[in-house]
PDB file of N, CA and C in Angstrom:
ATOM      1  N   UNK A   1      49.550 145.452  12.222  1.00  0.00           N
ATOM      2  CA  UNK A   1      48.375 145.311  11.406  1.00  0.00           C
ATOM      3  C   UNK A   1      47.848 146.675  10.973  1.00  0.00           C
ATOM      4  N   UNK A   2      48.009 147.399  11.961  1.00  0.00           N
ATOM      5  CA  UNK A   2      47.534 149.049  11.541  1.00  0.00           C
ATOM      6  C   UNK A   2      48.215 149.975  10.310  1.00  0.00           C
ATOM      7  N   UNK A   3      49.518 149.282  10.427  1.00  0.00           N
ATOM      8  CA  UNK A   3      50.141 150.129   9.065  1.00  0.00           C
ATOM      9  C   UNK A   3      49.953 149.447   8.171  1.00  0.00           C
ATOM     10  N   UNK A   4      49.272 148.485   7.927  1.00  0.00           N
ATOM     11  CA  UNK A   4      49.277 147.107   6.515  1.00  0.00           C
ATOM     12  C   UNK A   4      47.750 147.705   5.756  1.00  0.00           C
ATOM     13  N   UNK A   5      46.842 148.372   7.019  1.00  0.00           N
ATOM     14  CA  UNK A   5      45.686 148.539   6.856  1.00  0.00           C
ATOM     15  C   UNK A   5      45.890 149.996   6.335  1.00  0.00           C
ATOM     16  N   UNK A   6      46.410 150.719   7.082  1.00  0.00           N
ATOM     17  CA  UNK A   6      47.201 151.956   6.360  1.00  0.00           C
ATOM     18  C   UNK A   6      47.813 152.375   5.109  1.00  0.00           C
ATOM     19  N   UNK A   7      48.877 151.385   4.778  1.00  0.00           N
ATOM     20  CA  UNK A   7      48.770 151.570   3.403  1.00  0.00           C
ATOM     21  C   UNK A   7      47.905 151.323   2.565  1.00  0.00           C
ATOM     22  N   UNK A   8      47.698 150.247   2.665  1.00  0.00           N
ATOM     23  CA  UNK A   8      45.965 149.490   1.694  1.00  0.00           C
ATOM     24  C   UNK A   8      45.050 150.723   1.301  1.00  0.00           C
ATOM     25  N   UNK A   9      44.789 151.482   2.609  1.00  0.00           N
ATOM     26  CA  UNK A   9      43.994 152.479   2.369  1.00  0.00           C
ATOM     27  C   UNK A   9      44.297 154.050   1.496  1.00  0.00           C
ATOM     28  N   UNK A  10      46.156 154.536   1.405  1.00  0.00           N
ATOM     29  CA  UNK A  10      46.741 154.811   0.844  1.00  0.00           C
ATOM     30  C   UNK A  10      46.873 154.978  -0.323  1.00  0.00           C
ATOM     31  N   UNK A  11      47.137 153.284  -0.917  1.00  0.00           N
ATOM     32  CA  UNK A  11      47.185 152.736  -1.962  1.00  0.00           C
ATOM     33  C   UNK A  11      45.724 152.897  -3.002  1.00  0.00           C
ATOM     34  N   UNK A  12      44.758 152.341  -2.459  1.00  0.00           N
ATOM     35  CA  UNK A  12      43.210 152.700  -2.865  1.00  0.00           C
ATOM     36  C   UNK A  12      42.731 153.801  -3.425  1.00  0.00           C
ATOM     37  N   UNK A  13      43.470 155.199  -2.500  1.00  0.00           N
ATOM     38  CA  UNK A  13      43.497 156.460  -2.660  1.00  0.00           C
ATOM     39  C   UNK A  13      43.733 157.205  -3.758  1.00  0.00           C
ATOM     40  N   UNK A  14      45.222 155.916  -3.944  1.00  0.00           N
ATOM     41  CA  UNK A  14      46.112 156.505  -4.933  1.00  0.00           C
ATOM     42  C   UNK A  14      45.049 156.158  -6.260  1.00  0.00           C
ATOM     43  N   UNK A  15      45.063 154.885  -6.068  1.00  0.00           N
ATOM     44  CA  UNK A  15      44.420 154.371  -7.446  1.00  0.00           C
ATOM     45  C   UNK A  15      42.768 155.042  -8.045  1.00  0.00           C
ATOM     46  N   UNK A  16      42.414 155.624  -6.833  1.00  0.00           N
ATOM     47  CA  UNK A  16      40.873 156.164  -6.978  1.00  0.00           C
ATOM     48  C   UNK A  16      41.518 157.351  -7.891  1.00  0.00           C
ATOM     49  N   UNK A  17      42.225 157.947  -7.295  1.00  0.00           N
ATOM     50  CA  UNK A  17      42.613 159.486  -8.066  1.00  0.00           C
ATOM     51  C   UNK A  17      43.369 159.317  -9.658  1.00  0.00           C
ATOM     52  N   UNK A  18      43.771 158.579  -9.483  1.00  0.00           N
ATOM     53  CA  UNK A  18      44.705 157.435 -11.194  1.00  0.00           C
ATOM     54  C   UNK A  18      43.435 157.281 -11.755  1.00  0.00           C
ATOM     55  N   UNK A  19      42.245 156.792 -11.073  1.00  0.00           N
ATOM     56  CA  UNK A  19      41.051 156.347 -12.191  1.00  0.00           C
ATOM     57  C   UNK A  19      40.342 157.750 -12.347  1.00  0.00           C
ATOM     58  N   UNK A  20      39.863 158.670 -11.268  1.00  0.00           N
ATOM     59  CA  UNK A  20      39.415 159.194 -11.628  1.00  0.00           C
ATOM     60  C   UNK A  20      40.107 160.092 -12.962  1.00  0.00           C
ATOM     61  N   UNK A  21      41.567 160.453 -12.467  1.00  0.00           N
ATOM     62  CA  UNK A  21      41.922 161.176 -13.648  1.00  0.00           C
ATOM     63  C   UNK A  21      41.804 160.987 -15.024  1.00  0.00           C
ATOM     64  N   UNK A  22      42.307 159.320 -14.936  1.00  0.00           N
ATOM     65  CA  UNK A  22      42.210 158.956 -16.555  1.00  0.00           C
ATOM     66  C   UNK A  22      40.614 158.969 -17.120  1.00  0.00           C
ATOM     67  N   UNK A  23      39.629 158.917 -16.274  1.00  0.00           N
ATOM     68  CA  UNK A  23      38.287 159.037 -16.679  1.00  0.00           C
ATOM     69  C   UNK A  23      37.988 160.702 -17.080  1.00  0.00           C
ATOM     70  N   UNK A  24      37.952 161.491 -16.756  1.00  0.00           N
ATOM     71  CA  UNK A  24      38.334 163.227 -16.705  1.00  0.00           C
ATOM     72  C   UNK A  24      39.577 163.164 -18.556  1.00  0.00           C
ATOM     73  N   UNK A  25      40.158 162.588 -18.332  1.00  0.00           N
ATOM     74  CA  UNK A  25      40.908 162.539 -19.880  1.00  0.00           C
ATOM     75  C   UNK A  25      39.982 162.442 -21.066  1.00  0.00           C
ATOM     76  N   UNK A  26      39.453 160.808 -20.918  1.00  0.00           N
ATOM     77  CA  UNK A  26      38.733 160.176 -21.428  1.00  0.00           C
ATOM     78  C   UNK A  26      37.484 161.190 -22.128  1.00  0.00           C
ATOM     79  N   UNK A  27      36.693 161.161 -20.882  1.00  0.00           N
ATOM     80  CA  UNK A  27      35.469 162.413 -21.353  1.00  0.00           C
ATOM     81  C   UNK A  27      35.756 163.566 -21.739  1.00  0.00           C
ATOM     82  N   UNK A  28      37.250 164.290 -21.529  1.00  0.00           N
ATOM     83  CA  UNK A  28      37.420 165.285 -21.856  1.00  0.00           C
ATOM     84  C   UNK A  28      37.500 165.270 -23.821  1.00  0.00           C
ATOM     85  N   UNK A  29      38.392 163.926 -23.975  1.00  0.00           N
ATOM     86  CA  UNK A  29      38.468 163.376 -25.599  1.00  0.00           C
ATOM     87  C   UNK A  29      37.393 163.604 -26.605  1.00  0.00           C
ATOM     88  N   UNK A  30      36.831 162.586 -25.487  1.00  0.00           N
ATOM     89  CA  UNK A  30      35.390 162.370 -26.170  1.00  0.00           C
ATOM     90  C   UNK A  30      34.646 163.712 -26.538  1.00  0.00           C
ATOM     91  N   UNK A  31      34.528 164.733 -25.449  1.00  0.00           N
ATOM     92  CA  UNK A  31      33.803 165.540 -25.933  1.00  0.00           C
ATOM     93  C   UNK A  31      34.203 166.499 -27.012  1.00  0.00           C
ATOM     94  N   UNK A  32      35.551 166.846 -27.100  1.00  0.00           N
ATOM     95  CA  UNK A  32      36.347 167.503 -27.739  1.00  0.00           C
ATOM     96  C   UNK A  32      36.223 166.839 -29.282  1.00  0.00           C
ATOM     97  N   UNK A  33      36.255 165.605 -29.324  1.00  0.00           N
ATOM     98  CA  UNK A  33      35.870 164.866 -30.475  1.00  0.00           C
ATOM     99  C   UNK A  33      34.872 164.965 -31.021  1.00  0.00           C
ATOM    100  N   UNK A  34      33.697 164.880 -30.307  1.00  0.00           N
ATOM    101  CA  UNK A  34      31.880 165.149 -30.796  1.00  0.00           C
ATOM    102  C   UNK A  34      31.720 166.395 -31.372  1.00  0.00           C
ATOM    103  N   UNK A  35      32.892 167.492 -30.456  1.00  0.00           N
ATOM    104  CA  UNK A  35      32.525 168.923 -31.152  1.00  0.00           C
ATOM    105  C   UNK A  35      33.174 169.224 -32.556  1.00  0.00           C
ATOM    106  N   UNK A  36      34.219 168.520 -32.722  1.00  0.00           N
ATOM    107  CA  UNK A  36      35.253 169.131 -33.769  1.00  0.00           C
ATOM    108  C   UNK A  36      34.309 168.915 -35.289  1.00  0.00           C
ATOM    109  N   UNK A  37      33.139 168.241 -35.198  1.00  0.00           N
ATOM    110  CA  UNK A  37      32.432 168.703 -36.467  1.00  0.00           C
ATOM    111  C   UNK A  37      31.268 167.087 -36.476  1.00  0.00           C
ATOM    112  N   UNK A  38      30.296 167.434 -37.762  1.00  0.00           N
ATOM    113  CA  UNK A  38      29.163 166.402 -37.193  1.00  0.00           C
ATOM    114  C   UNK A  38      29.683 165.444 -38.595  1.00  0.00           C
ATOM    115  N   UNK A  39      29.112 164.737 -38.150  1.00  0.00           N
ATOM    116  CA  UNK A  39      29.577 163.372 -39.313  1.00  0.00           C
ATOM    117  C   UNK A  39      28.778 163.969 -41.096  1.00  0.00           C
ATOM    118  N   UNK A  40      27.890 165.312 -40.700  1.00  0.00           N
ATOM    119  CA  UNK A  40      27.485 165.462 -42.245  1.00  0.00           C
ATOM    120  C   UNK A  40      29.048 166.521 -42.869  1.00  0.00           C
ATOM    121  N   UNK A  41      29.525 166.768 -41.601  1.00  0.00           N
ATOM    122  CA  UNK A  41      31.025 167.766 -42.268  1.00  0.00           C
ATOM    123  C   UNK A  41      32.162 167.371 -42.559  1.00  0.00           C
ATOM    124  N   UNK A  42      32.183 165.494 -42.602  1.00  0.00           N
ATOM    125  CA  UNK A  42      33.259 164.953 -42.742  1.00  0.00           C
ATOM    126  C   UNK A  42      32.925 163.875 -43.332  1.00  0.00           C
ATOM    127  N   UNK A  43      32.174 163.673 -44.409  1.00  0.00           N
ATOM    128  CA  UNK A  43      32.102 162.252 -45.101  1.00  0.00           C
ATOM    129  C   UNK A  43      33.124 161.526 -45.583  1.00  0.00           C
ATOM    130  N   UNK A  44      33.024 160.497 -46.762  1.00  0.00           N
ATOM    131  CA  UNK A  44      33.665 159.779 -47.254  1.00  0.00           C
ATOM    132  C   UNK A  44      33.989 160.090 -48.193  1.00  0.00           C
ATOM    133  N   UNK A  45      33.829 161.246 -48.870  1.00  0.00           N
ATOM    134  CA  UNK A  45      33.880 161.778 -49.785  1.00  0.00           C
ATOM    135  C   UNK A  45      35.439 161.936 -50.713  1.00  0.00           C
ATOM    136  N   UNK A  46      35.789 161.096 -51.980  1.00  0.00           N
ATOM    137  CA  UNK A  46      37.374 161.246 -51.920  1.00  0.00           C
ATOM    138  C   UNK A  46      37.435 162.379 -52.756  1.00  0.00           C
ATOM    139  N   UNK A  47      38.417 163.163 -53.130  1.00  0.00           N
ATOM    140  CA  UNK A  47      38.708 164.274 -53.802  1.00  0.00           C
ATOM    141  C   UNK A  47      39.630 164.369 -54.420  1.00  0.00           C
ATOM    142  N   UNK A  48      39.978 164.509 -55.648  1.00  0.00           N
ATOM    143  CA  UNK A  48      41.127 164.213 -57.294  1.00  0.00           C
ATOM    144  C   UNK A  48      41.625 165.187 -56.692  1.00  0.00           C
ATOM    145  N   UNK A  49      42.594 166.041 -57.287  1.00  0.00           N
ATOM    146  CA  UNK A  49      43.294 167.402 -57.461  1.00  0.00           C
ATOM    147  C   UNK A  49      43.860 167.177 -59.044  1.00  0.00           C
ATOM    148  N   UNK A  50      43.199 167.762 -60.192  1.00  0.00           N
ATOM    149  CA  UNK A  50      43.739 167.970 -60.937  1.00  0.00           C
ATOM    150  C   UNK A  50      44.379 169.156 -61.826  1.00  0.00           C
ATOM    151  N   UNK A  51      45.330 169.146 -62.952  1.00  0.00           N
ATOM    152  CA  UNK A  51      45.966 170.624 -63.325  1.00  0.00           C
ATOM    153  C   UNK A  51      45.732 170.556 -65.042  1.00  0.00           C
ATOM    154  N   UNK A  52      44.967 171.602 -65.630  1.00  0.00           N
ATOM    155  CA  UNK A  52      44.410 171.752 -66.742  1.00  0.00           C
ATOM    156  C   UNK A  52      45.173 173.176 -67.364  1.00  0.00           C
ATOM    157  N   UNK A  53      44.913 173.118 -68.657  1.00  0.00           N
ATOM    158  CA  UNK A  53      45.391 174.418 -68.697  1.00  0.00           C
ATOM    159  C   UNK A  53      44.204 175.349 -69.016  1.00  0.00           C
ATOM    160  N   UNK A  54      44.165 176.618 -69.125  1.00  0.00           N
ATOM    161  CA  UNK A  54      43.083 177.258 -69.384  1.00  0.00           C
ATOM    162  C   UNK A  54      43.605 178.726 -69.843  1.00  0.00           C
ATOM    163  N   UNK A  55      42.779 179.225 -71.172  1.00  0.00           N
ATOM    164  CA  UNK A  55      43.170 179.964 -72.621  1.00  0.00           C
ATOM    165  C   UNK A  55      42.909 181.377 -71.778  1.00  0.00           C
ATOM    166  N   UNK A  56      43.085 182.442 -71.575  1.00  0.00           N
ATOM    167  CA  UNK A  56      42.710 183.260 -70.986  1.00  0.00           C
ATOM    168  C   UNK A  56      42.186 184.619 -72.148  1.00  0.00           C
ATOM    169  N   UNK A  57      40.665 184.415 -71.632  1.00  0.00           N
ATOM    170  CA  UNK A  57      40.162 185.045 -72.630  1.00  0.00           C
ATOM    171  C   UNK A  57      40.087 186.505 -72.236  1.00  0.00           C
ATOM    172  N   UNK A  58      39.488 187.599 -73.373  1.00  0.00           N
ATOM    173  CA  UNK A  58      39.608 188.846 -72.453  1.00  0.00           C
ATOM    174  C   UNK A  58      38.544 189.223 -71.558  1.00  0.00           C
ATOM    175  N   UNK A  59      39.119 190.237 -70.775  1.00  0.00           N
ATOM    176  CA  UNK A  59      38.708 190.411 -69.385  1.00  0.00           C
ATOM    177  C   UNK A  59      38.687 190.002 -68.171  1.00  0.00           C
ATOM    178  N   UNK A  60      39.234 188.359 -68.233  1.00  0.00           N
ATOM    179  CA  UNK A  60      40.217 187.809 -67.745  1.00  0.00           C
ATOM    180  C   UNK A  60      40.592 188.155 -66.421  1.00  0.00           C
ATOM    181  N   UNK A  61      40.894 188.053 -65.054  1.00  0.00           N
ATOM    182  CA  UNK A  61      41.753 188.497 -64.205  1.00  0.00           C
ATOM    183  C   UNK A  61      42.036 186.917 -63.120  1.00  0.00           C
ATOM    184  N   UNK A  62      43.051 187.076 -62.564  1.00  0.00           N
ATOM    185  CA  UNK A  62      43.334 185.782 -61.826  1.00  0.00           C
ATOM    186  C   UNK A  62      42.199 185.585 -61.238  1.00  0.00           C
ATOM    187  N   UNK A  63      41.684 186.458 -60.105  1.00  0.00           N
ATOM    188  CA  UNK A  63      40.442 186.483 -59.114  1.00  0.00           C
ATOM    189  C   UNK A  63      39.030 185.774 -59.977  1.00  0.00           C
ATOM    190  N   UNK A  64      38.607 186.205 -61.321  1.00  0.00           N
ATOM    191  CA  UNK A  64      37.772 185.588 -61.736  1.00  0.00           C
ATOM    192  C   UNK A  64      37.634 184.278 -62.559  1.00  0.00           C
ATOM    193  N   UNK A  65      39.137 184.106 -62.626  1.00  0.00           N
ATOM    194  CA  UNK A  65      39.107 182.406 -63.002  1.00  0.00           C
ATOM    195  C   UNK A  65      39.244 182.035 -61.680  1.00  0.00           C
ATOM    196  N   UNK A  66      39.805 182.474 -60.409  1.00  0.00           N
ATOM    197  CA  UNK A  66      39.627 181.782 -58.960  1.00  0.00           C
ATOM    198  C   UNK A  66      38.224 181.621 -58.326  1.00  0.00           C
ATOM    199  N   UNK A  67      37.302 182.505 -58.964  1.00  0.00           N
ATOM    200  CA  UNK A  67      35.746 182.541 -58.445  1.00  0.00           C
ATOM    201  C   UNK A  67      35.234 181.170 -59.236  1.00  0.00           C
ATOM    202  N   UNK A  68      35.974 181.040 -60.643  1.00  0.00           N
ATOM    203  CA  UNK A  68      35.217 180.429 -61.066  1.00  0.00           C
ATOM    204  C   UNK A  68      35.568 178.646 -61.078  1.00  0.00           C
ATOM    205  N   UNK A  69      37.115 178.504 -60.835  1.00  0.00           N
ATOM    206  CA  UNK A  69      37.556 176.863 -60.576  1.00  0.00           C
ATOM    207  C   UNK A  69      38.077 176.641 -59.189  1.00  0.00           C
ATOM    208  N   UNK A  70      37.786 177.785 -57.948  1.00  0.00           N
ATOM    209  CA  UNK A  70      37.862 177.177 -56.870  1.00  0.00           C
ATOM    210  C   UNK A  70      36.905 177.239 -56.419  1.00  0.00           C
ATOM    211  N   UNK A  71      37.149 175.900 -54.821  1.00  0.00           N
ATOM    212  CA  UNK A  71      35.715 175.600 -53.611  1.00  0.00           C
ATOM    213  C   UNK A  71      36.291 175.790 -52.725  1.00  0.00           C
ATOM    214  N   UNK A  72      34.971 175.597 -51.723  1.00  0.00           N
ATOM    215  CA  UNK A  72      35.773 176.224 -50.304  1.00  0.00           C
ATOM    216  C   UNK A  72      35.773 174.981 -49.652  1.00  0.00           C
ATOM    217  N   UNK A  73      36.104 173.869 -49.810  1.00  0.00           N
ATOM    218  CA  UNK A  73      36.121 172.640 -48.946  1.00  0.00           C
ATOM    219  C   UNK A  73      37.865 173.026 -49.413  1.00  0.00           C
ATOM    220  N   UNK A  74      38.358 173.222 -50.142  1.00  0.00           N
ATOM    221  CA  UNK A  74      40.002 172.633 -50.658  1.00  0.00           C
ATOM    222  C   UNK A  74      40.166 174.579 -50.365  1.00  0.00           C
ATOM    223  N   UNK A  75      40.017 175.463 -50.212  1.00  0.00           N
ATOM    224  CA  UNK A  75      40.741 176.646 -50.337  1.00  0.00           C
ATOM    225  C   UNK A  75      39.831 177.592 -49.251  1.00  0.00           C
ATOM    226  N   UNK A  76      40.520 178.543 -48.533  1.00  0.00           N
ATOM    227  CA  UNK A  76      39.644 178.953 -47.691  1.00  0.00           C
ATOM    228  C   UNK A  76      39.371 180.464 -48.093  1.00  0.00           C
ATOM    229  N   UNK A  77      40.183 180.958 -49.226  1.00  0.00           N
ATOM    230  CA  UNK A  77      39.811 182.106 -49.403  1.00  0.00           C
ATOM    231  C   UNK A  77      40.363 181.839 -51.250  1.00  0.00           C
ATOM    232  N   UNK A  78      39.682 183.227 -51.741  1.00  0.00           N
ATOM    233  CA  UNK A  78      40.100 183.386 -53.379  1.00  0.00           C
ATOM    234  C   UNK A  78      41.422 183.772 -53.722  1.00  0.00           C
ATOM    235  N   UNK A  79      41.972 184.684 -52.954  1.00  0.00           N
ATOM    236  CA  UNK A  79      43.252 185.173 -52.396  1.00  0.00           C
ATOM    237  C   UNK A  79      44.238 183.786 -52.601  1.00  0.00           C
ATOM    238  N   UNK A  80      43.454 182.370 -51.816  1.00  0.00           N
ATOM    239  CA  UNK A  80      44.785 180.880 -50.967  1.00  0.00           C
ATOM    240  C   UNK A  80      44.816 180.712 -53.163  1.00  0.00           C
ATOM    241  N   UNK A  81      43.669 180.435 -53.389  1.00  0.00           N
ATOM    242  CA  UNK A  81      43.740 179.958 -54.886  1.00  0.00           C
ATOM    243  C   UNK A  81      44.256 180.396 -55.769  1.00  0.00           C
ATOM    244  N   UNK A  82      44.363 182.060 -55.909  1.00  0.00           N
ATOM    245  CA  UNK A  82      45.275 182.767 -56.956  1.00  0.00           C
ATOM    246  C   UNK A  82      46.249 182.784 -56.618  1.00  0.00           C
ATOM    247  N   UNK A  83      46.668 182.489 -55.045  1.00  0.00           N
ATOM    248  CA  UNK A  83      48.378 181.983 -54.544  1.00  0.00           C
ATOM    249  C   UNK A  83      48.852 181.316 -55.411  1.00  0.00           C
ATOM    250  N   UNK A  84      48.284 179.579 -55.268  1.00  0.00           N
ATOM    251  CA  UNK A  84      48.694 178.803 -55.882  1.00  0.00           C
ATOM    252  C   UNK A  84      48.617 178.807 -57.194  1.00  0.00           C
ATOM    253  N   UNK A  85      47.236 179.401 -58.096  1.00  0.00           N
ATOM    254  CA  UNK A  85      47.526 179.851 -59.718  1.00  0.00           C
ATOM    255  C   UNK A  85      49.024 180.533 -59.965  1.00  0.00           C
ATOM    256  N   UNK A  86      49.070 181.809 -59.104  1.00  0.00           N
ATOM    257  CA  UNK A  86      50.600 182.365 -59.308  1.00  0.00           C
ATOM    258  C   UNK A  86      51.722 181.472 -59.262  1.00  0.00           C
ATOM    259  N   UNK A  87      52.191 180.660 -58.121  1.00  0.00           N
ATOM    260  CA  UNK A  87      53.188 179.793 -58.286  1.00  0.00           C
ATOM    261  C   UNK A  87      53.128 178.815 -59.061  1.00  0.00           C
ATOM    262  N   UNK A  88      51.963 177.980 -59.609  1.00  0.00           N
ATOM    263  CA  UNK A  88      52.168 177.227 -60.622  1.00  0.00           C
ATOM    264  C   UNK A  88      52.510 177.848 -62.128  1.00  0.00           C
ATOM    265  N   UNK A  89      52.154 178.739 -61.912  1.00  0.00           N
ATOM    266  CA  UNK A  89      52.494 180.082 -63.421  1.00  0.00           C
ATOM    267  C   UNK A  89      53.951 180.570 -63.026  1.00  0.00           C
ATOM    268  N   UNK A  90      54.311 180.337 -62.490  1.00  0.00           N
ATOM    269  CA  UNK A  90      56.060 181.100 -61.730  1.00  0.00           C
ATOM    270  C   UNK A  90      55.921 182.647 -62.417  1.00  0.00           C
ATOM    271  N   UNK A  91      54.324 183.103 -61.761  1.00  0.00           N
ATOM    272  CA  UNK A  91      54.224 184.817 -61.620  1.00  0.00           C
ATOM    273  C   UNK A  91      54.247 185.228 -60.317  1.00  0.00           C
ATOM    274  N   UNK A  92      55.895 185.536 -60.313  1.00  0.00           N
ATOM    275  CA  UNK A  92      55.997 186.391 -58.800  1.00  0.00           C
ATOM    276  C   UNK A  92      56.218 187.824 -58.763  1.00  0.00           C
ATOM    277  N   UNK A  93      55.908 188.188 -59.505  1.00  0.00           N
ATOM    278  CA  UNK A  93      55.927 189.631 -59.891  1.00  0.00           C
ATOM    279  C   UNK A  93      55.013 190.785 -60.209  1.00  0.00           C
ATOM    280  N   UNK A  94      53.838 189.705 -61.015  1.00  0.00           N
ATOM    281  CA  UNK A  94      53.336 190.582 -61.163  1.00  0.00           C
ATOM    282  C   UNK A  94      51.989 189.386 -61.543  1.00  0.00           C
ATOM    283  N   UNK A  95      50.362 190.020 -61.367  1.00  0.00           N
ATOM    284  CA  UNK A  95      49.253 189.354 -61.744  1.00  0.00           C
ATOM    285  C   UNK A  95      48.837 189.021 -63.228  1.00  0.00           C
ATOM    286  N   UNK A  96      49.629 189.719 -63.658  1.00  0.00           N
ATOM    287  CA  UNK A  96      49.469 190.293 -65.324  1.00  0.00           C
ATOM    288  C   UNK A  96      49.182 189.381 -66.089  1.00  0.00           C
ATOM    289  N   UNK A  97      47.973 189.058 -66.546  1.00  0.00           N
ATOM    290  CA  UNK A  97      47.504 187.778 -67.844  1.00  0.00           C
ATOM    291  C   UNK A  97      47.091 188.392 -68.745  1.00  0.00           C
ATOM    292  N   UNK A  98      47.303 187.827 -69.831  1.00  0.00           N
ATOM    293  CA  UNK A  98      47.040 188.474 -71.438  1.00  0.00           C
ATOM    294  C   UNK A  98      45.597 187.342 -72.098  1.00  0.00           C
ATOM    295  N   UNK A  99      44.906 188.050 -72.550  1.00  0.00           N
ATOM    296  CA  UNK A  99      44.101 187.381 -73.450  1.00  0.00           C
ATOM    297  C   UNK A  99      44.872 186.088 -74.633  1.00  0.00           C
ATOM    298  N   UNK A 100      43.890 185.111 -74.260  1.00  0.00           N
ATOM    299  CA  UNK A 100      44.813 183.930 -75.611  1.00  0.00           C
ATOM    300  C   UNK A 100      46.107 183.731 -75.374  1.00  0.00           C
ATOM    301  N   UNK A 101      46.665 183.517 -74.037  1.00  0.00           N
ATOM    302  CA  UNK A 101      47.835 183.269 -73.227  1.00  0.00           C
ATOM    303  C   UNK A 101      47.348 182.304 -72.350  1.00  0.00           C
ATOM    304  N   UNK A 102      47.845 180.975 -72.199  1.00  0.00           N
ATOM    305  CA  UNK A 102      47.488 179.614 -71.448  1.00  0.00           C
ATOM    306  C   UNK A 102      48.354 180.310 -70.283  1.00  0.00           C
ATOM    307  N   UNK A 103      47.633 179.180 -69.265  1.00  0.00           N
ATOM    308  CA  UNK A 103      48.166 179.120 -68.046  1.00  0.00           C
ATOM    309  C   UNK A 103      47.344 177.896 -67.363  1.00  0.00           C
ATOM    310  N   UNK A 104      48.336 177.110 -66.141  1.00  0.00           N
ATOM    311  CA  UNK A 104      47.978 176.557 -65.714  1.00  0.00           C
ATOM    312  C   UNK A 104      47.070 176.729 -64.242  1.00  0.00           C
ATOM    313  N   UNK A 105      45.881 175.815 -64.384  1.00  0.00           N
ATOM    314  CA  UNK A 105      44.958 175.734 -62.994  1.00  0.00           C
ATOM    315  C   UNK A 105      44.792 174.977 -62.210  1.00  0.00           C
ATOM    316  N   UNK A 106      44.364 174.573 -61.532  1.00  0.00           N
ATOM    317  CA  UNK A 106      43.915 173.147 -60.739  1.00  0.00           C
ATOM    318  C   UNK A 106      42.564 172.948 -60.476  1.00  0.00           C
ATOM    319  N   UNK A 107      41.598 172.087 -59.842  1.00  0.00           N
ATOM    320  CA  UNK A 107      40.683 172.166 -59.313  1.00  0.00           C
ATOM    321  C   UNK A 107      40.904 170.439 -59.011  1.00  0.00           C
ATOM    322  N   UNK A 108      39.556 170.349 -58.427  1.00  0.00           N
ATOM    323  CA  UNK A 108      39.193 169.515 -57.295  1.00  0.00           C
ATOM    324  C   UNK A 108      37.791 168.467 -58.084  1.00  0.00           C
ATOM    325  N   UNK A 109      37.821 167.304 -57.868  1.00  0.00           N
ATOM    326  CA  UNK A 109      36.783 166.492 -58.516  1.00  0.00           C
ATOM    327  C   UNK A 109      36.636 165.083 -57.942  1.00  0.00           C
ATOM    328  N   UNK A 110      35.242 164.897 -57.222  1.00  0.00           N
ATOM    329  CA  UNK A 110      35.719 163.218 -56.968  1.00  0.00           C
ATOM    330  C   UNK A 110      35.291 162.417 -58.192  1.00  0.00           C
ATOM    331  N   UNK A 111      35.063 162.897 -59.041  1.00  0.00           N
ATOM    332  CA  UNK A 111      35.630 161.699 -60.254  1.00  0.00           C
ATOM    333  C   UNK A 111      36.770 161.581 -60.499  1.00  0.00           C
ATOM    334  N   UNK A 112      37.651 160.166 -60.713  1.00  0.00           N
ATOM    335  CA  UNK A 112      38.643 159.826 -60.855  1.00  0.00           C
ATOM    336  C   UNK A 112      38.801 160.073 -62.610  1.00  0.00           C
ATOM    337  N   UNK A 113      39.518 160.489 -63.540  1.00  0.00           N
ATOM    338  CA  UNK A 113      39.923 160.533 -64.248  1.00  0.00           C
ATOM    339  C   UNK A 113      41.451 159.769 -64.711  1.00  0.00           C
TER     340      UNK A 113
END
């Protein structure tokens, strides 16, 4: 009877430390979840991506059409945006835009078009 009572008690042990752990998971989730941002930094908000072209007038430079058709929800720097202006322009060489020379842009809109 002593070893029946023995394991039982064993067993209990085991399962206390199984619950506690998975509870220690659990809250660990949870909290990790609450922090990663507040419900005003993640709405419902949907977002287009569209590609326009745009006339490049003078004075012109990539950086100031990037000041002026990127955001910082979709790009984290002006630098990520004239990346992607360059490769959609297949300018790997050089920044070089001419006045009254198209090129393509993108930007961001939750109107659906």
């Amino acid at each position: 009877m002593r070893t029946l009572t023995g394991m039982n008690r064993r067993q209990l042990m085991i399962g206390a430390v199984v619950l506690a752990a998975v509870m220690v998971l659990f809250i660990g989730a949870f909290a990790i979840r609450s922090k990663a941002g507040s419900p005003a930094e993640y709405d419902d908000t949907v977002y287009y991506k569209y590609i326009t072209m745009y006339r490049v007038c003078s004075g012109d430079t990539l950086t100031s059409i990037a000041e002026q058709y990127m955001d910082e929800i979709h790009y984290s720097s002006v630098s990520e945006y004239v990346s992607e202006v360059r490769q959609m322009n297949q300018m790997y060489f050089s920044d070089e835009i001419k006045a009254g020379e198209l090129i393509s842009i993108c930007y961001y809109s939750t109107e659906y078009k």
